[in-house]
Structure formats: structure tokens, C-alpha cells
Protein backbone atom coordinates (compact mmCIF):
# COMPACT_ATOMS: atom_id res chain seq x y z
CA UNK A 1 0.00 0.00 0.00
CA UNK A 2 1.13 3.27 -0.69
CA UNK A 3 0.02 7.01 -0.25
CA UNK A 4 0.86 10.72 -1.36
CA UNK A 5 -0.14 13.70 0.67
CA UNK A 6 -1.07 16.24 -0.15
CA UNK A 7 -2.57 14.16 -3.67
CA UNK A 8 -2.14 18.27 -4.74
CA UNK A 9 0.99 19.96 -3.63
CA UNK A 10 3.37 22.64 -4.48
CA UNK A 11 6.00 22.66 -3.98
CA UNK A 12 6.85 19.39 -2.00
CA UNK A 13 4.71 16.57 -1.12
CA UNK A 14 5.51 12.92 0.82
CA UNK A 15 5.19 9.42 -0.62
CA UNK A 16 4.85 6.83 2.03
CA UNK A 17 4.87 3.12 1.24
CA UNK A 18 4.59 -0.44 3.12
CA UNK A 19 6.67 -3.29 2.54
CA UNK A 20 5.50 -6.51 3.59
CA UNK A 21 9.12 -7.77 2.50
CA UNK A 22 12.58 -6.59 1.68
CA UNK A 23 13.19 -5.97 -1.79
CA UNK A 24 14.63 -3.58 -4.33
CA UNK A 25 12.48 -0.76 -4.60
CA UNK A 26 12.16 1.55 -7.40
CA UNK A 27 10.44 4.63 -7.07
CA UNK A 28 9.74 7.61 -10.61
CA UNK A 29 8.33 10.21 -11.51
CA UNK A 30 6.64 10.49 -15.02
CA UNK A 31 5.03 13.36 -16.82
CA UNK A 32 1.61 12.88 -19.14
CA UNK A 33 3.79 11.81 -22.23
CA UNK A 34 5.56 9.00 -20.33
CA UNK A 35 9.00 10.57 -19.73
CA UNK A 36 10.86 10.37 -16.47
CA UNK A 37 11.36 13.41 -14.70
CA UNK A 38 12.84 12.07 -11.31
CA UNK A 39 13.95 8.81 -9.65
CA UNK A 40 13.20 9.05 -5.89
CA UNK A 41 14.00 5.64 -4.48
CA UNK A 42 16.11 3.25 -6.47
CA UNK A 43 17.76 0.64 -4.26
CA UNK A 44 16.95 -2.28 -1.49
CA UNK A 45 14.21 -1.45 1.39
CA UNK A 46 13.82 -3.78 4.20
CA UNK A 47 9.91 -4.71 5.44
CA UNK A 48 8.36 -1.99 6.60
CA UNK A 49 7.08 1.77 6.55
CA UNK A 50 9.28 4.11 4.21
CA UNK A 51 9.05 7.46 3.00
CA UNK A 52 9.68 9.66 0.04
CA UNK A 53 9.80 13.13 -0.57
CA UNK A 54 8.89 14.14 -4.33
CA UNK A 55 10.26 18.05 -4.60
CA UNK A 56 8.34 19.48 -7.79
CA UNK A 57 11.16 22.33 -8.18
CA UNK A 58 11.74 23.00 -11.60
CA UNK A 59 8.75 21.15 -13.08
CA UNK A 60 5.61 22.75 -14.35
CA UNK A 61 1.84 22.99 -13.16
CA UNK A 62 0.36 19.82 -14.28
CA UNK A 63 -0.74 16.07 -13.50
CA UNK A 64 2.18 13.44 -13.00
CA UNK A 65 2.11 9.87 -12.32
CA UNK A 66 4.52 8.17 -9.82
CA UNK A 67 5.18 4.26 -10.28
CA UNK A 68 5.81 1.95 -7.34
CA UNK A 69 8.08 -0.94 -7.89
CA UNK A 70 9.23 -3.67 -5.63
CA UNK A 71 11.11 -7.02 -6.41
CA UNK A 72 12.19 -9.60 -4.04
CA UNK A 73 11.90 -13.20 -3.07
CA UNK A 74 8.02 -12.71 -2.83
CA UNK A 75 7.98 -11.60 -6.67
CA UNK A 76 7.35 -8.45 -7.98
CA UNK A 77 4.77 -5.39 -7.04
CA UNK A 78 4.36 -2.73 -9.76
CA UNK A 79 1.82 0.24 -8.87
CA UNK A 80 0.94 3.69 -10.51
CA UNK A 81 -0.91 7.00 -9.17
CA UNK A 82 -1.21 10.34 -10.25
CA UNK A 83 -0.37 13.27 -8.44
CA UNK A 84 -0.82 16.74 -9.05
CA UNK A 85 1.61 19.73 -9.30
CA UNK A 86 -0.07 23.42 -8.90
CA UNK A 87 1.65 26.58 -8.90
């Protein structure tokens, strides 16, 4: 399970996420078109409660979707959500 608060934020907002297992996690930013704008987490996580902050500096007013990827022993998890960026 993971979260983003605030969903609309300027100019910094919090991505929180729950690991039921270790694994490598990686964490991007995309805009509407598909390209990557930022990498916030790429590397192992143990179980648990993590968080990441996604800091919209330099990026323009629009929607943006963040993808959520874990893989470990347990397989893989792969999850997108969009998030918001107003100025």
C-alpha cells in the first residue's frame, strides 16, 4: 500500500509506502507523455514503513504519475498513481 499527501501539492509533497518484505524498490516520476522526470528511491528497502519526498522544483503545473516498484523473493509489485503539481 502506498500514499501521497497532499494528492495536490506545491512545492513538496511525501510518498509513504509499506513493505510486507525486503526488496529492491524503485520509485519515478513520469510526466503525461511517459517521460521520467525524477527517480526518488532506487535501491533495497527492508519490510516496513518508508518514506519519500517528491520536490516538484523546476517542473511545471500539471498532472504526473509516480510508479511503485518492488522485487524480491516474494515476486514483484508494480503500482501507478497520479499526483498533481499546482503553482
Amino acid at each position: 500500500m502506498h500514499h501521497i499527501f497532499p494528492n495536490l501539492f506545491n512545492p513538496v509533497t511525501t510518498i509513504s509506502y509499506d513493505l510486507p518484505n525486503s526488496g529492491f524498490v524503485t520509485l519515478k516520476v513520469y510526466d503525461m507523455l511517459g517521460r521520467e522526470v525524477k527517480t526518488l528511491v532506487n535501491e533495497m528497502k527492508t519490510a516496513g514503513f518508508h518514506r519519500a519526498q517528491f520536490s516538484a522544483e523546476g517542473l511545471a503545473s500539471g498532472a504526473y504519475f509516480y510508479r511503485l516498484s518492488v522485487s524480491g523473493n516474494a515476486g514483484e509489485f508494480v503500482a501507478v498513481k497520479k499526483c498533481v503539481v499546482v503553482k
